[in-house]
C-alpha atoms as a PDB file:
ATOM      1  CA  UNK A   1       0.000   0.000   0.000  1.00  0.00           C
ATOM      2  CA  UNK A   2       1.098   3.547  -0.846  1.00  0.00           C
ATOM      3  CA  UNK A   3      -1.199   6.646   0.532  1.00  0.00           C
ATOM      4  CA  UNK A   4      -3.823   4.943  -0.340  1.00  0.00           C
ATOM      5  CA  UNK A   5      -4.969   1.269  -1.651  1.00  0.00           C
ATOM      6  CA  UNK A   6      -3.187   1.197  -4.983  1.00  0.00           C
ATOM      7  CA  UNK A   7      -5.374  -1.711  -7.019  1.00  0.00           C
ATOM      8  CA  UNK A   8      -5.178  -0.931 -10.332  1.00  0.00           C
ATOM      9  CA  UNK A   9      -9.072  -1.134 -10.960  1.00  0.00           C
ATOM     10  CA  UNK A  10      -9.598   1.389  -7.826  1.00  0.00           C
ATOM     11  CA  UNK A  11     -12.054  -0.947  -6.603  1.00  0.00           C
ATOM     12  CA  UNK A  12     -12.856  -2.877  -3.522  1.00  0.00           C
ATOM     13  CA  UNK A  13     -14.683  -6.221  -2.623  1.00  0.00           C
ATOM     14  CA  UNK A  14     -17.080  -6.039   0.260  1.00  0.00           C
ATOM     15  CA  UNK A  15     -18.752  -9.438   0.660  1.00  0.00           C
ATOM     16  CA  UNK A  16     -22.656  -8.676   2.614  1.00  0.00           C
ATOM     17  CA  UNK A  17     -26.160  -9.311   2.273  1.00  0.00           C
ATOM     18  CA  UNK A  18     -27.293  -6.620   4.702  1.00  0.00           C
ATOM     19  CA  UNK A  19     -27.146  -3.637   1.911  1.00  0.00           C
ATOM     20  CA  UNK A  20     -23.933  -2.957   3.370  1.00  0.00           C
ATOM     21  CA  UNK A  21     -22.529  -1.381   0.293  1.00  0.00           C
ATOM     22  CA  UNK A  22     -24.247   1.853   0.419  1.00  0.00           C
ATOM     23  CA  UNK A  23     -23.006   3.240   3.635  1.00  0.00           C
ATOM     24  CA  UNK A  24     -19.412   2.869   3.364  1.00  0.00           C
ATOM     25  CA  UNK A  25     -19.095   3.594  -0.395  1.00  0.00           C
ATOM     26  CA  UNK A  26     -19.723   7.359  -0.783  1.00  0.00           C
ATOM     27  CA  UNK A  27     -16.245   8.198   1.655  1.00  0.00           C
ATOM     28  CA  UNK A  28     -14.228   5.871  -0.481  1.00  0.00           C
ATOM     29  CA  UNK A  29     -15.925   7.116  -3.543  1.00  0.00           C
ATOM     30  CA  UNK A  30     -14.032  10.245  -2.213  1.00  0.00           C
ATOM     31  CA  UNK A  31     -10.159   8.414  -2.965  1.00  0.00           C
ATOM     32  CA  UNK A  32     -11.521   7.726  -6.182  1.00  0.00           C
ATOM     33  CA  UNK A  33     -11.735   4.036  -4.790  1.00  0.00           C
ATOM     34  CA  UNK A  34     -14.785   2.154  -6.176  1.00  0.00           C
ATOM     35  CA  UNK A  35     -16.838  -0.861  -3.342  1.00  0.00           C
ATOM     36  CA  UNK A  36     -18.155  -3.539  -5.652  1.00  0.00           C
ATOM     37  CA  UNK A  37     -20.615  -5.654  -3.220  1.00  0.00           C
ATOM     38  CA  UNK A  38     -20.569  -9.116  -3.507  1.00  0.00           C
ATOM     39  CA  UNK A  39     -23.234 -11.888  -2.045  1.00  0.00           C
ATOM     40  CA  UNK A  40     -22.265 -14.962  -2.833  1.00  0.00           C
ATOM     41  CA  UNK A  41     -20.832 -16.079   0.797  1.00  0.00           C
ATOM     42  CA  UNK A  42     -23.992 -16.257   2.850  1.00  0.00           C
ATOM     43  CA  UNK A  43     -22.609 -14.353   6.119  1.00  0.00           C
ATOM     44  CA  UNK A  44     -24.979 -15.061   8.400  1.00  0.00           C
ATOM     45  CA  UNK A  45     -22.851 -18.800   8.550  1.00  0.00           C
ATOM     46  CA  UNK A  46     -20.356 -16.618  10.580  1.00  0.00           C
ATOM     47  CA  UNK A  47     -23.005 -16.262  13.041  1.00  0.00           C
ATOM     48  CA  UNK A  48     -26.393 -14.118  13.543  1.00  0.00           C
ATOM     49  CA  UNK A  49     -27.568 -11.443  16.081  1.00  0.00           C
ATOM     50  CA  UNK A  50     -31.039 -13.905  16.133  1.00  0.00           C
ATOM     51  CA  UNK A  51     -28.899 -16.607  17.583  1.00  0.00           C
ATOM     52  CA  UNK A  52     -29.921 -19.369  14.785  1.00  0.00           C
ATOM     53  CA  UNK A  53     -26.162 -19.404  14.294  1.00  0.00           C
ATOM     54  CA  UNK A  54     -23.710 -19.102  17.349  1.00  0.00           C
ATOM     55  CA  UNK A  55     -20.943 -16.735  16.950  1.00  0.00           C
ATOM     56  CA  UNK A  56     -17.881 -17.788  17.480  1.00  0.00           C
ATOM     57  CA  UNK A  57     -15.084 -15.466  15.713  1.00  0.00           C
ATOM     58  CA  UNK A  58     -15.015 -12.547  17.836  1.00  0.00           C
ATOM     59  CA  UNK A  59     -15.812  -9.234  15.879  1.00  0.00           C
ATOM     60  CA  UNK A  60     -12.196  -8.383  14.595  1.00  0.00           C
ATOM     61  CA  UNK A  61     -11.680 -11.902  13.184  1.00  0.00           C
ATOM     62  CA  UNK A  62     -15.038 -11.912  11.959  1.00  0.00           C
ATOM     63  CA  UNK A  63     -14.439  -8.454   9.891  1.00  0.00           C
ATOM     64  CA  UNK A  64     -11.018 -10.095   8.383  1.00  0.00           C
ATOM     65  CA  UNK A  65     -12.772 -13.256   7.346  1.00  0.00           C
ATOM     66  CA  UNK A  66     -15.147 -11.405   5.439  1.00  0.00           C
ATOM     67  CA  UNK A  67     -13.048  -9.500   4.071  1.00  0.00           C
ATOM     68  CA  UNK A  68     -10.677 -12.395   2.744  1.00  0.00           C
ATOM     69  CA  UNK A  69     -13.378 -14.016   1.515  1.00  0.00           C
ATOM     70  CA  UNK A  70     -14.577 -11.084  -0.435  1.00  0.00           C
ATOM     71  CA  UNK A  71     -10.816 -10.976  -1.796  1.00  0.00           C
ATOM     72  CA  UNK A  72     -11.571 -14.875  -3.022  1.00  0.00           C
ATOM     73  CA  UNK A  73     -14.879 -14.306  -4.397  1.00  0.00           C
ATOM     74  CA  UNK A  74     -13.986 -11.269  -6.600  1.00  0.00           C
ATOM     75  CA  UNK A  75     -10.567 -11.946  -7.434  1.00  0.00           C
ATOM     76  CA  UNK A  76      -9.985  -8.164  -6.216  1.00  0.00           C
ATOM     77  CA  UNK A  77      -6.947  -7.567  -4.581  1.00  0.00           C
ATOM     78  CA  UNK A  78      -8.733  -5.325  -1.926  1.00  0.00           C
ATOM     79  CA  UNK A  79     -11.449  -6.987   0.356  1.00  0.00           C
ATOM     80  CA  UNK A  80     -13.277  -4.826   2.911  1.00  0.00           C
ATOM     81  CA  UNK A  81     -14.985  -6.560   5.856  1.00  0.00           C
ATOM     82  CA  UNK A  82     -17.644  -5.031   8.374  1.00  0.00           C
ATOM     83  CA  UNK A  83     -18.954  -6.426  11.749  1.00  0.00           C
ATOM     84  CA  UNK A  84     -20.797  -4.847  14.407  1.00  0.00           C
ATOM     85  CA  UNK A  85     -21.244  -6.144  18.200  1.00  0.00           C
ATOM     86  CA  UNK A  86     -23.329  -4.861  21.183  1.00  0.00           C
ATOM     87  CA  UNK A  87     -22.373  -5.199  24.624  1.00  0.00           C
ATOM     88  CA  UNK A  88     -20.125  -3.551  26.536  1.00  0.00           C
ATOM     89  CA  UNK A  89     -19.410   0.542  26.395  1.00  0.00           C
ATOM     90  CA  UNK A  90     -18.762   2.941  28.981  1.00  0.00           C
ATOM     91  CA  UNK A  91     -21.566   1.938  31.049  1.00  0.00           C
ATOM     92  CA  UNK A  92     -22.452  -1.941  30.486  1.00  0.00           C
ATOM     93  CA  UNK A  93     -25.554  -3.140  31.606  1.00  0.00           C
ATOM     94  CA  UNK A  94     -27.177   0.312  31.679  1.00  0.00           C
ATOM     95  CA  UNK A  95     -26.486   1.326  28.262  1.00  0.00           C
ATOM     96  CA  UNK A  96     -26.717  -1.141  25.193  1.00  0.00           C
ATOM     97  CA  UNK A  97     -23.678  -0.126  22.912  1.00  0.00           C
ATOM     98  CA  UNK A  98     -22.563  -0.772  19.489  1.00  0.00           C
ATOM     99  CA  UNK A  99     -19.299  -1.228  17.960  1.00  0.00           C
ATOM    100  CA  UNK A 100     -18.807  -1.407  14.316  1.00  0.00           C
ATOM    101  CA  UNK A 101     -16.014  -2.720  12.777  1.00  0.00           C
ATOM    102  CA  UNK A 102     -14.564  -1.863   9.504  1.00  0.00           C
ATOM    103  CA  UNK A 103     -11.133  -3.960   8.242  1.00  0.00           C
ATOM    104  CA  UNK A 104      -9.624  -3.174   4.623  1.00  0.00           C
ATOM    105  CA  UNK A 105      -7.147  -6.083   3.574  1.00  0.00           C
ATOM    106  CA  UNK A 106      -4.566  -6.046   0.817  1.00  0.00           C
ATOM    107  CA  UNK A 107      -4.182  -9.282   0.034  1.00  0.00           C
ATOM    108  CA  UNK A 108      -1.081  -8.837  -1.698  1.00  0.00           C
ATOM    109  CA  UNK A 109       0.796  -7.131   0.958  1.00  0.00           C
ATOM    110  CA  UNK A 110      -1.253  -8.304   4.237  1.00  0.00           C
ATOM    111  CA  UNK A 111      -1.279  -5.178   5.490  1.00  0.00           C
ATOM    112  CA  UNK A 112      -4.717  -4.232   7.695  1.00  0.00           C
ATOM    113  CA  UNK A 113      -6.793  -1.422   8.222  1.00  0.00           C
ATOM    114  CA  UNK A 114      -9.186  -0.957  11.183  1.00  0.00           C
ATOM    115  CA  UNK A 115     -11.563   1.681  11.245  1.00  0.00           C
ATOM    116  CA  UNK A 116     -14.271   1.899  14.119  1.00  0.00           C
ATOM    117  CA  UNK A 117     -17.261   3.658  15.602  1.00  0.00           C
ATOM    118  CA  UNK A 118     -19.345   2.751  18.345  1.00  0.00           C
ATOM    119  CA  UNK A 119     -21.909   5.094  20.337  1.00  0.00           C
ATOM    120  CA  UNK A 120     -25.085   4.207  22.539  1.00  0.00           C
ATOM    121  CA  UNK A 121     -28.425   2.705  20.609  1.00  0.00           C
ATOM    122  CA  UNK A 122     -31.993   2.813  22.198  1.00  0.00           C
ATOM    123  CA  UNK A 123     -33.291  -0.493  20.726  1.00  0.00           C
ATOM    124  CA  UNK A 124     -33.797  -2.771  23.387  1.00  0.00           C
ATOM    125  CA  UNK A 125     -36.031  -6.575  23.956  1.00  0.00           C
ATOM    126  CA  UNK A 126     -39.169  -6.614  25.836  1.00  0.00           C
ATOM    127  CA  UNK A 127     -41.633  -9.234  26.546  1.00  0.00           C
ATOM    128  CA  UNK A 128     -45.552  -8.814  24.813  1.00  0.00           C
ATOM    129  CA  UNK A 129     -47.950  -7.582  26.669  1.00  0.00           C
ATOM    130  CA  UNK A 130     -50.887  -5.764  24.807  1.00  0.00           C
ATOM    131  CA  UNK A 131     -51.278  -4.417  21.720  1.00  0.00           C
ATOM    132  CA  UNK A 132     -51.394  -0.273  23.361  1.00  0.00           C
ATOM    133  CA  UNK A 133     -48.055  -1.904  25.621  1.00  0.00           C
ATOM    134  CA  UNK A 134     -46.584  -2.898  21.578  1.00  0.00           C
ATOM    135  CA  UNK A 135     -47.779   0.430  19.948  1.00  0.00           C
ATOM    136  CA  UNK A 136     -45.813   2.321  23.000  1.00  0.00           C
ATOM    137  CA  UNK A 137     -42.963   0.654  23.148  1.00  0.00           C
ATOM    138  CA  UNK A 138     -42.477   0.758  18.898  1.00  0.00           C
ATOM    139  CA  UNK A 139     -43.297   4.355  19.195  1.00  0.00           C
ATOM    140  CA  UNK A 140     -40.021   6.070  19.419  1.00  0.00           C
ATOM    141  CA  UNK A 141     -38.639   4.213  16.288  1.00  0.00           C
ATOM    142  CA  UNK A 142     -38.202   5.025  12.771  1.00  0.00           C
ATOM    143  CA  UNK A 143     -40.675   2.481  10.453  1.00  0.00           C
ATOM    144  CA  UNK A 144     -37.260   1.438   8.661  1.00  0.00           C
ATOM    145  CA  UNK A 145     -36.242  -0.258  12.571  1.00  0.00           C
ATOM    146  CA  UNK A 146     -37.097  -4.159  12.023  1.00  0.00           C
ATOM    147  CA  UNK A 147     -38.240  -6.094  14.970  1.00  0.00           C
ATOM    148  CA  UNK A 148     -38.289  -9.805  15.468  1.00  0.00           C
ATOM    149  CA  UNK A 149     -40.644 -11.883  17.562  1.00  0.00           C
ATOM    150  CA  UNK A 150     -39.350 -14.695  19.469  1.00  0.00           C
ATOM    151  CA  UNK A 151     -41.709 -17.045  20.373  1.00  0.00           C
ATOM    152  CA  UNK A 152     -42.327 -20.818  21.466  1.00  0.00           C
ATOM    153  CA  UNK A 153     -42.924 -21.870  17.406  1.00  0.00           C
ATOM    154  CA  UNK A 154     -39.656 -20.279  16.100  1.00  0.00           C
ATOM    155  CA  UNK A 155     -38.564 -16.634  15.085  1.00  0.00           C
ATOM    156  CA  UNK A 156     -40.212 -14.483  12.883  1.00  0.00           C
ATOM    157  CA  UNK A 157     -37.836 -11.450  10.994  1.00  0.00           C
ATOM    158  CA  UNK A 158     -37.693  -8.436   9.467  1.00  0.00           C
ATOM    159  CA  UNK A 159     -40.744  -7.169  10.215  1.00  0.00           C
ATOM    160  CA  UNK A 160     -40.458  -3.236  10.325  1.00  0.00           C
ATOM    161  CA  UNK A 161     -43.038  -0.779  11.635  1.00  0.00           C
ATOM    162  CA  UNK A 162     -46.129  -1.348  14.112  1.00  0.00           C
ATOM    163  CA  UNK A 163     -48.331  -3.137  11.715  1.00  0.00           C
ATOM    164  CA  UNK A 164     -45.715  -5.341  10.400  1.00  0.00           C
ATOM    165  CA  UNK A 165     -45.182  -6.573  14.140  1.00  0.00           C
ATOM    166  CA  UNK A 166     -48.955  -6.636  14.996  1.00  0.00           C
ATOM    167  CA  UNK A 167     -49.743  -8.663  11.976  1.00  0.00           C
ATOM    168  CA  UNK A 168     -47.132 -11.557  12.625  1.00  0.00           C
ATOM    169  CA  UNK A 169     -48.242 -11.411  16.252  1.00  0.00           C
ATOM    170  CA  UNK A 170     -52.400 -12.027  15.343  1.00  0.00           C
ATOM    171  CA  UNK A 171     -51.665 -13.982  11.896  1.00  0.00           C
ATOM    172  CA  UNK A 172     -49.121 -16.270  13.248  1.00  0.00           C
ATOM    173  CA  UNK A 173     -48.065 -15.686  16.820  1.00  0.00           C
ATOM    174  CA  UNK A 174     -50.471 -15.496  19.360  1.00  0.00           C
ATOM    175  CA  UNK A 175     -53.433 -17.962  18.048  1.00  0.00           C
ATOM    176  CA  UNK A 176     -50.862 -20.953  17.890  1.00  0.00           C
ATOM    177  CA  UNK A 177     -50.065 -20.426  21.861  1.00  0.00           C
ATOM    178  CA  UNK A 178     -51.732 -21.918  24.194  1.00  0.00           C
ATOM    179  CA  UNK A 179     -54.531 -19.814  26.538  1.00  0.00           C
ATOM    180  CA  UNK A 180     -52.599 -17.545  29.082  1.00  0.00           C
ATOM    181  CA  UNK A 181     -48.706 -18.465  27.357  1.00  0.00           C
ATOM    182  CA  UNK A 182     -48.848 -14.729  25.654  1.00  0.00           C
ATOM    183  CA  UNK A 183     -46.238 -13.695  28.225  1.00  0.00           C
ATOM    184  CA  UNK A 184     -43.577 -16.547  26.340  1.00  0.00           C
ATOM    185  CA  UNK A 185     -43.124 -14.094  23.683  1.00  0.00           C
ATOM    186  CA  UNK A 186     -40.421 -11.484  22.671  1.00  0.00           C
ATOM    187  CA  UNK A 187     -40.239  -8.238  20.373  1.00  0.00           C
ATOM    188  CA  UNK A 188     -36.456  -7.934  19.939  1.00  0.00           C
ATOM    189  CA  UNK A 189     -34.718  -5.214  17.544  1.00  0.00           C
ATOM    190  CA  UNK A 190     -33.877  -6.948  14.325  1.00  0.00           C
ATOM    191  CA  UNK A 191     -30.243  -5.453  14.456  1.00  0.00           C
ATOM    192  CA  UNK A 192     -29.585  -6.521  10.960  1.00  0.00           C
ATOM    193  CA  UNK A 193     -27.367  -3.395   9.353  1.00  0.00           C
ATOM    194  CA  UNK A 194     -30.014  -3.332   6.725  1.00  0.00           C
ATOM    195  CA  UNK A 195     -32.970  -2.999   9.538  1.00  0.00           C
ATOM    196  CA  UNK A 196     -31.479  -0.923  11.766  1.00  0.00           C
ATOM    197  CA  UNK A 197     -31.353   2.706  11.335  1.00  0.00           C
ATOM    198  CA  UNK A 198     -28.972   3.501  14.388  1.00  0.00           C
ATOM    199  CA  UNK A 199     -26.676   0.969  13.122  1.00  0.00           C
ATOM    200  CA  UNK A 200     -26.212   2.493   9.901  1.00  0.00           C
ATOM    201  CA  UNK A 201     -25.131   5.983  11.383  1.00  0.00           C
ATOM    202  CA  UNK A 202     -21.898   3.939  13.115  1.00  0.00           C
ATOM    203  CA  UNK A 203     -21.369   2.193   9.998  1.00  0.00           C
ATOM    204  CA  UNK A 204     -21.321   5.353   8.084  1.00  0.00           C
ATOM    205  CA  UNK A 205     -19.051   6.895  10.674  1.00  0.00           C
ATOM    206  CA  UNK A 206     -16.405   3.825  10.412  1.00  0.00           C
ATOM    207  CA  UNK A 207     -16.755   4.570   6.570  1.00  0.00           C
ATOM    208  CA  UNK A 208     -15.764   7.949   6.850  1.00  0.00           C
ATOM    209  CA  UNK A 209     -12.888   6.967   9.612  1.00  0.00           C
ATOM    210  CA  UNK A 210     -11.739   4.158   7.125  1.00  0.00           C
ATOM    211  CA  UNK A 211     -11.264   6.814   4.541  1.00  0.00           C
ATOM    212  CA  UNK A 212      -9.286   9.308   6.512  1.00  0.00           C
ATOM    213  CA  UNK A 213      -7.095   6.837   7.556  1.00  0.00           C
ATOM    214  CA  UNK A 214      -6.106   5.549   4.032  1.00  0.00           C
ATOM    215  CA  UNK A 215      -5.372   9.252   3.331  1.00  0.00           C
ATOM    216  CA  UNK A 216      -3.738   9.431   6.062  1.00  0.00           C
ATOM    217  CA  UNK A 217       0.123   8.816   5.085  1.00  0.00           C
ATOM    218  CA  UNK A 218       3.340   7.680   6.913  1.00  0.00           C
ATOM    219  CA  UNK A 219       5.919  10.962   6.760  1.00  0.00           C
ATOM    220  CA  UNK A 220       8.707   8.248   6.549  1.00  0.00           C
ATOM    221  CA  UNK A 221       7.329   5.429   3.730  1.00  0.00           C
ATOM    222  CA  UNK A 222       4.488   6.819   2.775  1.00  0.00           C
ATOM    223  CA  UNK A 223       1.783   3.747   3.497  1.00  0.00           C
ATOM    224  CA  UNK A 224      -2.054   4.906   4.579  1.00  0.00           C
ATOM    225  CA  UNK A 225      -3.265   4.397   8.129  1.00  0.00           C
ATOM    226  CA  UNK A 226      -0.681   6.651  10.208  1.00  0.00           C
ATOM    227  CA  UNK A 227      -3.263   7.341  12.810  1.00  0.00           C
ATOM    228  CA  UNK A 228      -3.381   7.899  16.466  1.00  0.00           C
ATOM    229  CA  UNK A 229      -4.643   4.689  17.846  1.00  0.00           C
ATOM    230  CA  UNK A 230      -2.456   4.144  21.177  1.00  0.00           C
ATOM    231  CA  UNK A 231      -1.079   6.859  23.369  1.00  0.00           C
ATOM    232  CA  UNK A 232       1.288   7.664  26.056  1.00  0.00           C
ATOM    233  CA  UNK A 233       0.099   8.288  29.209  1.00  0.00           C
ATOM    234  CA  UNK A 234       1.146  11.129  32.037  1.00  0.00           C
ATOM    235  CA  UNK A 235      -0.807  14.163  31.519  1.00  0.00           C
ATOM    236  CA  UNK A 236      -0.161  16.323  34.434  1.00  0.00           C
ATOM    237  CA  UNK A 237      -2.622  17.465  37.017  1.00  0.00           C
ATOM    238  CA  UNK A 238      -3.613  21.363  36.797  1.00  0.00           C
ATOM    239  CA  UNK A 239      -3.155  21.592  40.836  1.00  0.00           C
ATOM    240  CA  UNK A 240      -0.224  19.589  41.583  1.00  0.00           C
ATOM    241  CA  UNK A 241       1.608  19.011  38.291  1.00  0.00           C
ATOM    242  CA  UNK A 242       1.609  15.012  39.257  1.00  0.00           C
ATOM    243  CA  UNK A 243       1.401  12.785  36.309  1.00  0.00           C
ATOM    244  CA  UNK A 244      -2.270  11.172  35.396  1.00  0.00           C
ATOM    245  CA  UNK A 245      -3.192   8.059  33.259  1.00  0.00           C
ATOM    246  CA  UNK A 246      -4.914  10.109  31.004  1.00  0.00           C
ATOM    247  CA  UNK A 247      -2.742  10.442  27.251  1.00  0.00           C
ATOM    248  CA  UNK A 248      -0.048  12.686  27.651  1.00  0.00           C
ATOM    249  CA  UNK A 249       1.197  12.218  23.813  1.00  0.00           C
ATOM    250  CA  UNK A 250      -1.488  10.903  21.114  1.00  0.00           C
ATOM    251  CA  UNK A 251       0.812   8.195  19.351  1.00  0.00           C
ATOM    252  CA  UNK A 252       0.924   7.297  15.859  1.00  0.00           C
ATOM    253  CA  UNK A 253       2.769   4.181  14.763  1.00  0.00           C
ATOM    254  CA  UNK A 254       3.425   2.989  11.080  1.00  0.00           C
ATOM    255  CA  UNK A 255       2.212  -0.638  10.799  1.00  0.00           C
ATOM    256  CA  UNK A 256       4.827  -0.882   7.797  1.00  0.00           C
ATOM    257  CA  UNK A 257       8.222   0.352   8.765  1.00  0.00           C
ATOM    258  CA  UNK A 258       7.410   1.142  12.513  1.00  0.00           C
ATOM    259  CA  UNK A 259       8.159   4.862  12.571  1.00  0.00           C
ATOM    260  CA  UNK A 260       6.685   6.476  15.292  1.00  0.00           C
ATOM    261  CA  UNK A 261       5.203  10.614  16.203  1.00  0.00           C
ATOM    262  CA  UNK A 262       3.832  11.479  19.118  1.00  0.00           C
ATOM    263  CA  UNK A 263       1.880  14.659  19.240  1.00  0.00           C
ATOM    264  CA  UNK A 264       0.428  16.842  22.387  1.00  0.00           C
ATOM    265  CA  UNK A 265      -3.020  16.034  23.102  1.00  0.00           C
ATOM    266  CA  UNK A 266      -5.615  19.226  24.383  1.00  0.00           C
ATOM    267  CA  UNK A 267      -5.938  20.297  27.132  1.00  0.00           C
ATOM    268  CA  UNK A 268      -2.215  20.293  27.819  1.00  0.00           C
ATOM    269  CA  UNK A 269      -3.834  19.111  31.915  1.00  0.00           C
ATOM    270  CA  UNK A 270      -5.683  17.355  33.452  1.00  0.00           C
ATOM    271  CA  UNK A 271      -8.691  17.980  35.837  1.00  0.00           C
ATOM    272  CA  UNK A 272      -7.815  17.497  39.488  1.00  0.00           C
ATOM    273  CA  UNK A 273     -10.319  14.745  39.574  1.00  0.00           C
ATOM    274  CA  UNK A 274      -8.400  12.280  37.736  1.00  0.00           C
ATOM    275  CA  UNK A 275      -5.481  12.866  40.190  1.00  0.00           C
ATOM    276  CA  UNK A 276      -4.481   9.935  42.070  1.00  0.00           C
ATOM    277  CA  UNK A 277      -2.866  12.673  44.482  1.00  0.00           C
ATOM    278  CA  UNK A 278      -5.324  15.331  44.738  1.00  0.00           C
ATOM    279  CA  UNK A 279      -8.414  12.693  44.508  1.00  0.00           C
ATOM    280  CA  UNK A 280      -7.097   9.410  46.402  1.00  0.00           C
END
């Protein structure tokens, strides 16, 4: 890799079946690189939010997979995998949180690229209830969110607005349960990429990372991705001048011949609060 991916077509694979392809391609489109989607790996055999299909890669090996595969089923030279998990954050258990995952592969170098975004989303499970409990709880959602019902007889998917979900539930859900076993059933967020609107805003945002990165070049050999992803810590404390763990120096490392810059972070202190002198 030079500044940026240096395929002769300009283009790269992106193997998904979640319509994937139009989130992350207008930043690339940018580079003058071109994402041609391909579908013919069915992805959901890595695993599935649903939990027909247990995932066992975690999300970083999942993302390279994906996009080695999307190397193999093009014949491209560039292969761009995306995953996204939930769990986790700044404040697990009260918040769900999303990470997505971006990874760029050049399959004739081996060389990586990781882009990310993760924030807070508001979808959440909940058990059935009554229809006016269903119309509430749906309420504060966009029509393109997709919800899935869990029940006894299986899962039902995709199903996106109110009377998409109330539909399943008097077609198909609820007469086929027995009297008074209403309470066995779930709504769940179908968290799909390509049925969930907060989703797509993260995978948008790790699009738009990705891209800065590859244009983002090494002083000393010129390859993409010289970003600030570690740091040094030891910023000092605005009362006492005692170093903190909070990043002193933002560092950026060259993945390709290891050259290293560190650069001041702002503000140049820290707040007494994270002093392990002045707040013990």
């Amino acid at each position: 890799m030079t500044d940026q991916p240096h395929a002769s077509s300009g283009r790269i694979a992106l193997l998904t079946r979640h319509a994937k392809g139009a989130l992350v391609a207008p930043p690339l489109a940018a580079l003058g690189l071109e994402v041609s989607v391909t579908d013919a790996f069915d992805t959901d055999q890595l695993g599935t939010f649903a939990g027909e299909v247990t995932r066992t890669l975690s999300p970083l090996d999942c993302a390279r997979s994906k996009a080695q595969l999307a190397c193999e089923l093009t014949g491209l030279d560039l292969g761009l995998g995306s995953e996204g998990s939930f769990g986790g954050g700044p404040m697990a258990g009260l918040v769900n949180w999303d990470e997505e995952l971006l990874l760029l592969w050049d399959r004739r170098s081996g060389q990586e690229v990781v882009a990310r975004a993760a924030g807070p989303v508001r979808v959440a499970a909940f058990t059935w209830e009554s229809e006016a409990q269903l119309v509430a709880q749906l309420a504060p959602f966009p029509s393109a969110q997709g919800w899935i019902i869990r029940h006894p007889a299986g899962v039902s998917k995709g199903l996106c607005g109110v009377a998409a979900v109330l539909e399943e539930l008097h077609a198909n859900v609820l007469p086929r349960l027995p009297s008074g076993d209403a309470h066995s059933v779930r709504i769940e967020p179908d968290l799909r990429a390509m049925h969930c609107p907060e989703r797509q805003t993260y995978i948008r945002q790790a699009a738009e990372q990705l891209a800065q990165r590859l244009h983002t070049a090494c002083p000393h050999c010129t390859a993409p991705n010289f970003w600030p992803d570690d740091h040094v810590p030891g910023l000092p404390c605005a009362d006492c001048d005692a170093p903190t763990s909070l990043p002193l120096l933002a560092l950026r490392r060259c993945s390709v011949c290891g050259h290293e810059q560190g650069e001041p972070v702002t503000p140049p202190v820290a707040e007494p609060q994270y002093c392990s002198w002045c707040n013990p």
